[in-house]
Protein backbone atom coordinates (compact mmCIF):
# COMPACT_ATOMS: atom_id res chain seq x y z
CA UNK A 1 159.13 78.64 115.40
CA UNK A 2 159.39 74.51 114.94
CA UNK A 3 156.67 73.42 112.33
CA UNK A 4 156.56 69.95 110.42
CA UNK A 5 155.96 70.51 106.64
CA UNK A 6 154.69 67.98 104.03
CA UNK A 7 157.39 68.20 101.47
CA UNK A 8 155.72 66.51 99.07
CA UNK A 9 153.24 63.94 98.71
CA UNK A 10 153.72 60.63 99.56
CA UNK A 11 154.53 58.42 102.51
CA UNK A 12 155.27 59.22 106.48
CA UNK A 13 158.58 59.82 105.64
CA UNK A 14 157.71 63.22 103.67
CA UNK A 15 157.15 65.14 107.00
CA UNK A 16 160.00 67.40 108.10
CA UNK A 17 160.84 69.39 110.77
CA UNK A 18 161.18 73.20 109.65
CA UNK A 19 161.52 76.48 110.86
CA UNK A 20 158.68 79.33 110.10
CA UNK A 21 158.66 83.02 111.06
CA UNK A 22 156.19 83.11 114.48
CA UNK A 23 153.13 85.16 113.67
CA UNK A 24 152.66 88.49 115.43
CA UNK A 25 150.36 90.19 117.30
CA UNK A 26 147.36 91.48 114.73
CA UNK A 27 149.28 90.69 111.69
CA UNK A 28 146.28 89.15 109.92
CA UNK A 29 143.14 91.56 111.39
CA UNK A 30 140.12 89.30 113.12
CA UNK A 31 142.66 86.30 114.33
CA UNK A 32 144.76 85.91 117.23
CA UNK A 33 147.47 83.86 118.30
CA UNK A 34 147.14 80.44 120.18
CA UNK A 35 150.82 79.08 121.30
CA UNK A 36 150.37 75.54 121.29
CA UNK A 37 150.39 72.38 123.62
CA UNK A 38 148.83 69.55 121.45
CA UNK A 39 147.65 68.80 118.11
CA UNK A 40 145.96 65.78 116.73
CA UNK A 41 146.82 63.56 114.04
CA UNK A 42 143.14 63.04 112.25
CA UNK A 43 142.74 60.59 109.30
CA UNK A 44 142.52 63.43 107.00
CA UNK A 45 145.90 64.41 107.62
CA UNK A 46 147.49 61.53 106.50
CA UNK A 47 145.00 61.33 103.26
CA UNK A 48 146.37 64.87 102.47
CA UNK A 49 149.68 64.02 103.12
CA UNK A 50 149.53 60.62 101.13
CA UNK A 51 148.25 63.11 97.98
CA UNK A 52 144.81 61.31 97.97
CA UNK A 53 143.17 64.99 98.40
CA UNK A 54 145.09 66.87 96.04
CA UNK A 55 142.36 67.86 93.42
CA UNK A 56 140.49 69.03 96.49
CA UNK A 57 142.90 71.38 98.13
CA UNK A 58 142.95 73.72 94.73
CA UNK A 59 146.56 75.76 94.47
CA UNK A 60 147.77 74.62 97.34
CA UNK A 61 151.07 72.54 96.87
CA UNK A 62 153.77 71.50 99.19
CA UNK A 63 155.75 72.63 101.55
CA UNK A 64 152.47 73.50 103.77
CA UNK A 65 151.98 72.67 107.32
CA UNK A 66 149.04 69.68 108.45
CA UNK A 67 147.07 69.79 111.15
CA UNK A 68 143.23 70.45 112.43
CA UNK A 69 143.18 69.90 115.79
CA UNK A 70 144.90 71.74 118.82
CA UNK A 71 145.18 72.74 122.63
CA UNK A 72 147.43 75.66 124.00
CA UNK A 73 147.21 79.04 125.35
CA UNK A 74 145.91 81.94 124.12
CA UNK A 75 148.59 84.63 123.24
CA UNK A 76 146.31 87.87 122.50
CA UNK A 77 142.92 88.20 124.28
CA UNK A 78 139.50 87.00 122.21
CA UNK A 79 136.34 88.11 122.94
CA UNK A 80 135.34 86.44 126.63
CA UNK A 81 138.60 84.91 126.69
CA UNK A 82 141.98 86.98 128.43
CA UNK A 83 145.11 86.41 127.17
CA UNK A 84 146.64 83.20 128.87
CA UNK A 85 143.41 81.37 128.75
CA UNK A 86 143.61 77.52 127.96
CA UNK A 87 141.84 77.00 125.05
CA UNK A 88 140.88 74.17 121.89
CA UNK A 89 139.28 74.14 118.45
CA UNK A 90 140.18 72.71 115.32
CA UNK A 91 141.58 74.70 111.45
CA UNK A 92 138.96 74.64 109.16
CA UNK A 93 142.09 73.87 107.17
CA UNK A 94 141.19 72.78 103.76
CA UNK A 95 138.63 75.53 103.52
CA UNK A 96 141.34 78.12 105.08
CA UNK A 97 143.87 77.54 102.04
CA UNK A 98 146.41 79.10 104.60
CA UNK A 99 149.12 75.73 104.59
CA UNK A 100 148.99 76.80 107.85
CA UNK A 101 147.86 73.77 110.02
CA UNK A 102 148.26 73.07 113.53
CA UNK A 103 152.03 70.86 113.87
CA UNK A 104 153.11 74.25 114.86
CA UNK A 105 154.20 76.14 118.00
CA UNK A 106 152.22 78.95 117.48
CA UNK A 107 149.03 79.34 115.25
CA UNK A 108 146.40 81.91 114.07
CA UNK A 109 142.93 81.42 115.25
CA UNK A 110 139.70 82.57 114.32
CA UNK A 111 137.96 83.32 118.01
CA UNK A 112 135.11 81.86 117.12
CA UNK A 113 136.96 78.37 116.62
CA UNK A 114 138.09 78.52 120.41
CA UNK A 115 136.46 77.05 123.52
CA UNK A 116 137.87 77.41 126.55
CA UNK A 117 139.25 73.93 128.47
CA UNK A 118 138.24 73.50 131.72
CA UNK A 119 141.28 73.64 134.58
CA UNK A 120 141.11 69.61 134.59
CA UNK A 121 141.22 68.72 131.34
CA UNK A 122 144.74 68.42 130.51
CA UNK A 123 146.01 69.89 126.48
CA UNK A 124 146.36 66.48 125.18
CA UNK A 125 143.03 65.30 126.28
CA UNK A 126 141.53 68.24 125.16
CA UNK A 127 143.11 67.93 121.82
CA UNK A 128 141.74 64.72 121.17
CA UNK A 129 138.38 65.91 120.88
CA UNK A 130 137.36 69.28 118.24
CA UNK A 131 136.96 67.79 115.01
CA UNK A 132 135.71 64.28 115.74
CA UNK A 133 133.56 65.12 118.48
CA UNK A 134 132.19 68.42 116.31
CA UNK A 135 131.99 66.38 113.03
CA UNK A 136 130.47 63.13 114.61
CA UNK A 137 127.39 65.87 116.17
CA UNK A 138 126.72 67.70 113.56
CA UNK A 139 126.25 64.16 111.13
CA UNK A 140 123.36 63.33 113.77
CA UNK A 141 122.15 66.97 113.32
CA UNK A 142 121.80 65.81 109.57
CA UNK A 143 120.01 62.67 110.55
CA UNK A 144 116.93 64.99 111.61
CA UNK A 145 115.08 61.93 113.21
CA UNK A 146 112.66 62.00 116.46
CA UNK A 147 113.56 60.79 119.51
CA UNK A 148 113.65 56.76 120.04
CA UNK A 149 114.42 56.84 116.21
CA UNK A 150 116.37 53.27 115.41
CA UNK A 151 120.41 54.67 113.97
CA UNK A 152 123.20 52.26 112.98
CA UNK A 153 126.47 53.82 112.82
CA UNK A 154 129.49 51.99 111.04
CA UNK A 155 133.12 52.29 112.73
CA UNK A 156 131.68 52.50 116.14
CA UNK A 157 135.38 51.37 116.93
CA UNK A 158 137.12 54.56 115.42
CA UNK A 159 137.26 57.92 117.27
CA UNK A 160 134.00 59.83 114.75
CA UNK A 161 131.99 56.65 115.39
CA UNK A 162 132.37 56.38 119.18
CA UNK A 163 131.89 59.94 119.54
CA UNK A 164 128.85 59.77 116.84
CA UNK A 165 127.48 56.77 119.80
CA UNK A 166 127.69 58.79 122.43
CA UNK A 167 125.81 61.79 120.61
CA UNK A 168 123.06 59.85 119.32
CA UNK A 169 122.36 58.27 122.51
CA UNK A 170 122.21 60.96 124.36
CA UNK A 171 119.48 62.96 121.41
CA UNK A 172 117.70 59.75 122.32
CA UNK A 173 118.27 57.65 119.43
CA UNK A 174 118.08 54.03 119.63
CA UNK A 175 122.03 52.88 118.53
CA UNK A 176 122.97 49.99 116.75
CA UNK A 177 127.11 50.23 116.44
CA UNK A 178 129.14 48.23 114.03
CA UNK A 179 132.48 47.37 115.94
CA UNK A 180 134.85 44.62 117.05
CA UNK A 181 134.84 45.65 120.45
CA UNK A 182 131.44 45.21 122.03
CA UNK A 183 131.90 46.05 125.70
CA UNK A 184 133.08 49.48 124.73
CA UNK A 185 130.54 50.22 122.65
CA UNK A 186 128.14 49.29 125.08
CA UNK A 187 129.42 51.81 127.65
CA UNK A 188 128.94 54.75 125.36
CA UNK A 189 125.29 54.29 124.50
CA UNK A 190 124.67 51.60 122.17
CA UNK A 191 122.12 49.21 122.41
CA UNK A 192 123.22 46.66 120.03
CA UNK A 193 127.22 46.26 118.80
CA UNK A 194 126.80 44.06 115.23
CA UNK A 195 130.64 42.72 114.75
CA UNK A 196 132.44 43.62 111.29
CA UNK A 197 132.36 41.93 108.39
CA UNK A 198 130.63 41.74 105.23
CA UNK A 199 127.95 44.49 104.49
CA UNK A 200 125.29 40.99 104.30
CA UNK A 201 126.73 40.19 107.34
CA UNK A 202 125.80 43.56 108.97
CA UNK A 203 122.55 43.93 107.36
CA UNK A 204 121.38 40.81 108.92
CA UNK A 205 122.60 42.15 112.23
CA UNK A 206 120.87 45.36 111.16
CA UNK A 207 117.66 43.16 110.67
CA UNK A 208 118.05 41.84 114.15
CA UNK A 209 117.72 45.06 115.99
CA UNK A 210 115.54 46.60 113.80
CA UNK A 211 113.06 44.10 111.47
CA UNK A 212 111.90 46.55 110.05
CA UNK A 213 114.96 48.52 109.21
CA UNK A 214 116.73 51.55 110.51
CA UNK A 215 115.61 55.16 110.22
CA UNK A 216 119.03 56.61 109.62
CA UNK A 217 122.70 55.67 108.94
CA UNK A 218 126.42 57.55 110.05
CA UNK A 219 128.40 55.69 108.03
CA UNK A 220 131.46 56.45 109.89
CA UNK A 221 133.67 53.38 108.33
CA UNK A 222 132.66 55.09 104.34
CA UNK A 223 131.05 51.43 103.48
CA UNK A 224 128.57 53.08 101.19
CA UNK A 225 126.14 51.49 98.86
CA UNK A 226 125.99 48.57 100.23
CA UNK A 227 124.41 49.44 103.29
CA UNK A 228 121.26 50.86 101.80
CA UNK A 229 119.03 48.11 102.03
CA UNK A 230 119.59 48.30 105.90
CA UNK A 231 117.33 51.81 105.39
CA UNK A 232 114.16 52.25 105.53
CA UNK A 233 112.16 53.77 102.78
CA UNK A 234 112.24 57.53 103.38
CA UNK A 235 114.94 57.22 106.10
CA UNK A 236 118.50 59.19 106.34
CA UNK A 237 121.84 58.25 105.66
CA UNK A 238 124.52 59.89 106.12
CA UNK A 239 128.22 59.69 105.01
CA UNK A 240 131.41 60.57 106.54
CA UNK A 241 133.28 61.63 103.15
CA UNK A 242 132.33 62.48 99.67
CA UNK A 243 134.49 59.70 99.08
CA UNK A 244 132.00 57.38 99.11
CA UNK A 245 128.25 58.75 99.02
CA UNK A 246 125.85 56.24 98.17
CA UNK A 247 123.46 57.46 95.08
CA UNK A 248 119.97 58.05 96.98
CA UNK A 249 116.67 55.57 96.30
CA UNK A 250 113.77 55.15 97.72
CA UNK A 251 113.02 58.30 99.02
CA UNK A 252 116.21 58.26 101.08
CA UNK A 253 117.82 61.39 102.22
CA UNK A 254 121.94 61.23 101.41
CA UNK A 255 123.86 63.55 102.65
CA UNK A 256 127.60 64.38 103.79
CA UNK A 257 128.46 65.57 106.39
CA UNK A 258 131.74 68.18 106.88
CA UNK A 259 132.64 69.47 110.41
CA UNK A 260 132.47 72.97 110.84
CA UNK A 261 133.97 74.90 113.95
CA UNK A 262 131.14 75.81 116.84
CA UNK A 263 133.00 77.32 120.34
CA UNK A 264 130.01 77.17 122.03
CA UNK A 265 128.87 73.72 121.31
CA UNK A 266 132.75 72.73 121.99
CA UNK A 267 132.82 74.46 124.83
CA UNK A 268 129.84 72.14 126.09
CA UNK A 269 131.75 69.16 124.75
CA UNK A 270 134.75 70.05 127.01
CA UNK A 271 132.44 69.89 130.00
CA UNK A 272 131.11 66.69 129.45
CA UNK A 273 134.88 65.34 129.20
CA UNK A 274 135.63 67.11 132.03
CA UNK A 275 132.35 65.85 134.02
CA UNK A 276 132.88 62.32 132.49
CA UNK A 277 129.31 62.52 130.50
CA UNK A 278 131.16 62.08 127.32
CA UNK A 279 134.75 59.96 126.51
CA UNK A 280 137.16 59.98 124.65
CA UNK A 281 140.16 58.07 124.15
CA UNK A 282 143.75 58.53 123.05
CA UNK A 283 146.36 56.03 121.52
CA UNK A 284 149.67 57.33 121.88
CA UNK A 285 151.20 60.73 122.56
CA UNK A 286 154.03 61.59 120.68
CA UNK A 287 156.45 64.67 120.38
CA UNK A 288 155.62 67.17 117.67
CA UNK A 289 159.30 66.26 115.98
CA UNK A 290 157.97 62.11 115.95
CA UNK A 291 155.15 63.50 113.47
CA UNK A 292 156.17 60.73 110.89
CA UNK A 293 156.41 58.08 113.62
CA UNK A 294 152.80 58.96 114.83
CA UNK A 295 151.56 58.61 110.93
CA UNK A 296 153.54 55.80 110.22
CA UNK A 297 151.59 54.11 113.90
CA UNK A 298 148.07 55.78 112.69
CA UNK A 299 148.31 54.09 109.09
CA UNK A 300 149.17 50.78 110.57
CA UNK A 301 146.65 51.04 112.96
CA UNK A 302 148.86 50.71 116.18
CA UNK A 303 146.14 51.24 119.12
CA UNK A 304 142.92 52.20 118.34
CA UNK A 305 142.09 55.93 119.71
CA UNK A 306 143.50 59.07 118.16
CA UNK A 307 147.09 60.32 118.25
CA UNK A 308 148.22 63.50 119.51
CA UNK A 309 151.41 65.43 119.28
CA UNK A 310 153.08 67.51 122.34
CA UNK A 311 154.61 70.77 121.34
């Protein structure tokens, strides 16, 4: 089967097209086999790629294969789910080991990573959304305010932070989003869009919508310490990547969050896209064998939205 490796660690131009043996039916016991449609290209690929994560991915060296995200067809049945049946999730992949990402024809899945896509959500679409969508959730989970609780999320513009809007609107949060484009933003959910620039500069939009403060931060842009005083005393914040965790003070809770694969909350999530109760939005679709192209275009920030790969 066609896979693109890293080769080694560096720029776009270190992703090659390759051929790997296709996995077969119940040669690792508890997965099965998803041939693929889509993947995504997430930030974090290009970050591993680039060499950035290297302490963090332990023995694992190159040649191994990128890739979280996906949409095909299921190739062995799962539990609930027949063989043939569209499905999605995302590769736990750093925490897998495996090298065995999703810029591949054919993949082993975990069932419990899989939620079905519903028969009008096309693969691409549906590709677009595991990871972000899961990730950007589960940071308000961590949040752990009440309802009408005031929450400014950073990168409101990026594909975590508009998700992260649309979930915290909808648990009832009161959303500030930091952005450059306001009508957007708007339409997901938030109440106020504060423009980017300097963290002053977005505290004293902060201080606008909230006098008082915010409850809780997703800081979905990784602008860190900085962004503190826009807390209030005892309030949440919470961080997109270790990379840059602010060092907790007055009583505020800092935490990070790290998407985890949930079907059934996914499989909810594919509804709403289907339904149009939640959005998402795509960039560019590229073939799987343009992998370097669609780095080289997510680096350089070509059109914001996130950019998936047909197989």
């Amino acid at each position: 089967m066609r896979v693109v490796e890293v080769t080694a660690y560096g720029g776009p131009e270190v992703l090659r097209m390759a051929r790997r043996p296709e996995p077969e039916a119940g040669d690792v016991p508890g997965r099965v086999r998803v041939r693929l449609k889509a993947a995504a290209v997430n930030q974090a690929d290009l970050k591993i790629r680039s060499g950035r994560f290297a302490a963090g991915l332990g023995d694992l060296a190159p040649p191994f294969v990128l890739g979280y995200d996906f949409a095909g067809r299921l190739l062995d049945p799962a539990p609930g789910l027949p063989e043939g049946t569209r499905v999605a999730g995302f590769v736990p992949w750093v925490a897998e080991g495996t090298g065995e990402g999703t810029y591949a024809e054919v993949i082993r899945a975990d069932p419990t990573w899989l939620a079905p896509i519903p028969d009008d959500v096309d693969f691409t679409t549906a590709a677009s959304v595991p990871l972000s969508s899961l990730t950007a959730a589960q940071a308000i989970d961590l949040l752990d305010l009440p309802a009408g609780a005031s929450v400014l999320i950073t990168g409101a513009g990026g594909v975590l932070g508009r998700f992260a809007v649309q979930h915290a609107s909808a648990a009832g949060y009161r959303v500030a989003a930091v952005a450059g484009d306001e009508s957007d933003v708007h339409l997901l959910g938030a109440e106020v869009v504060i423009p980017r620039g300097a963290p002053e500069e977005v505290i004293t939009g902060v201080l606008g919508f909230a006098p008082e403060r915010v409850d809780g931060v997703f800081d979905a842009a990784l602008i860190g310490d900085s962004l503190l005083p826009a807390v209030k005393d005892g309030g949440a914040f919470v961080s997109a990547s270790g990379e840059r965790v602010p060092i907790a003070e007055r009583d505020i809770t800092v935490r990070v969050v790290v998407g985890h694969p949930d079907s059934a909350r996914l499989k909810g999530m594919l509804e709403k896209i289907d339904s149009r109760e939640l959005a998402t939005r795509m960039a560019d679709v590229l073939p799987l064998e343009e992998a370097a192209e669609a780095h080289r275009r997510a680096e350089a920030g070509h059109r914001p939205g996130r950019i998936v790969l047909m197989i």
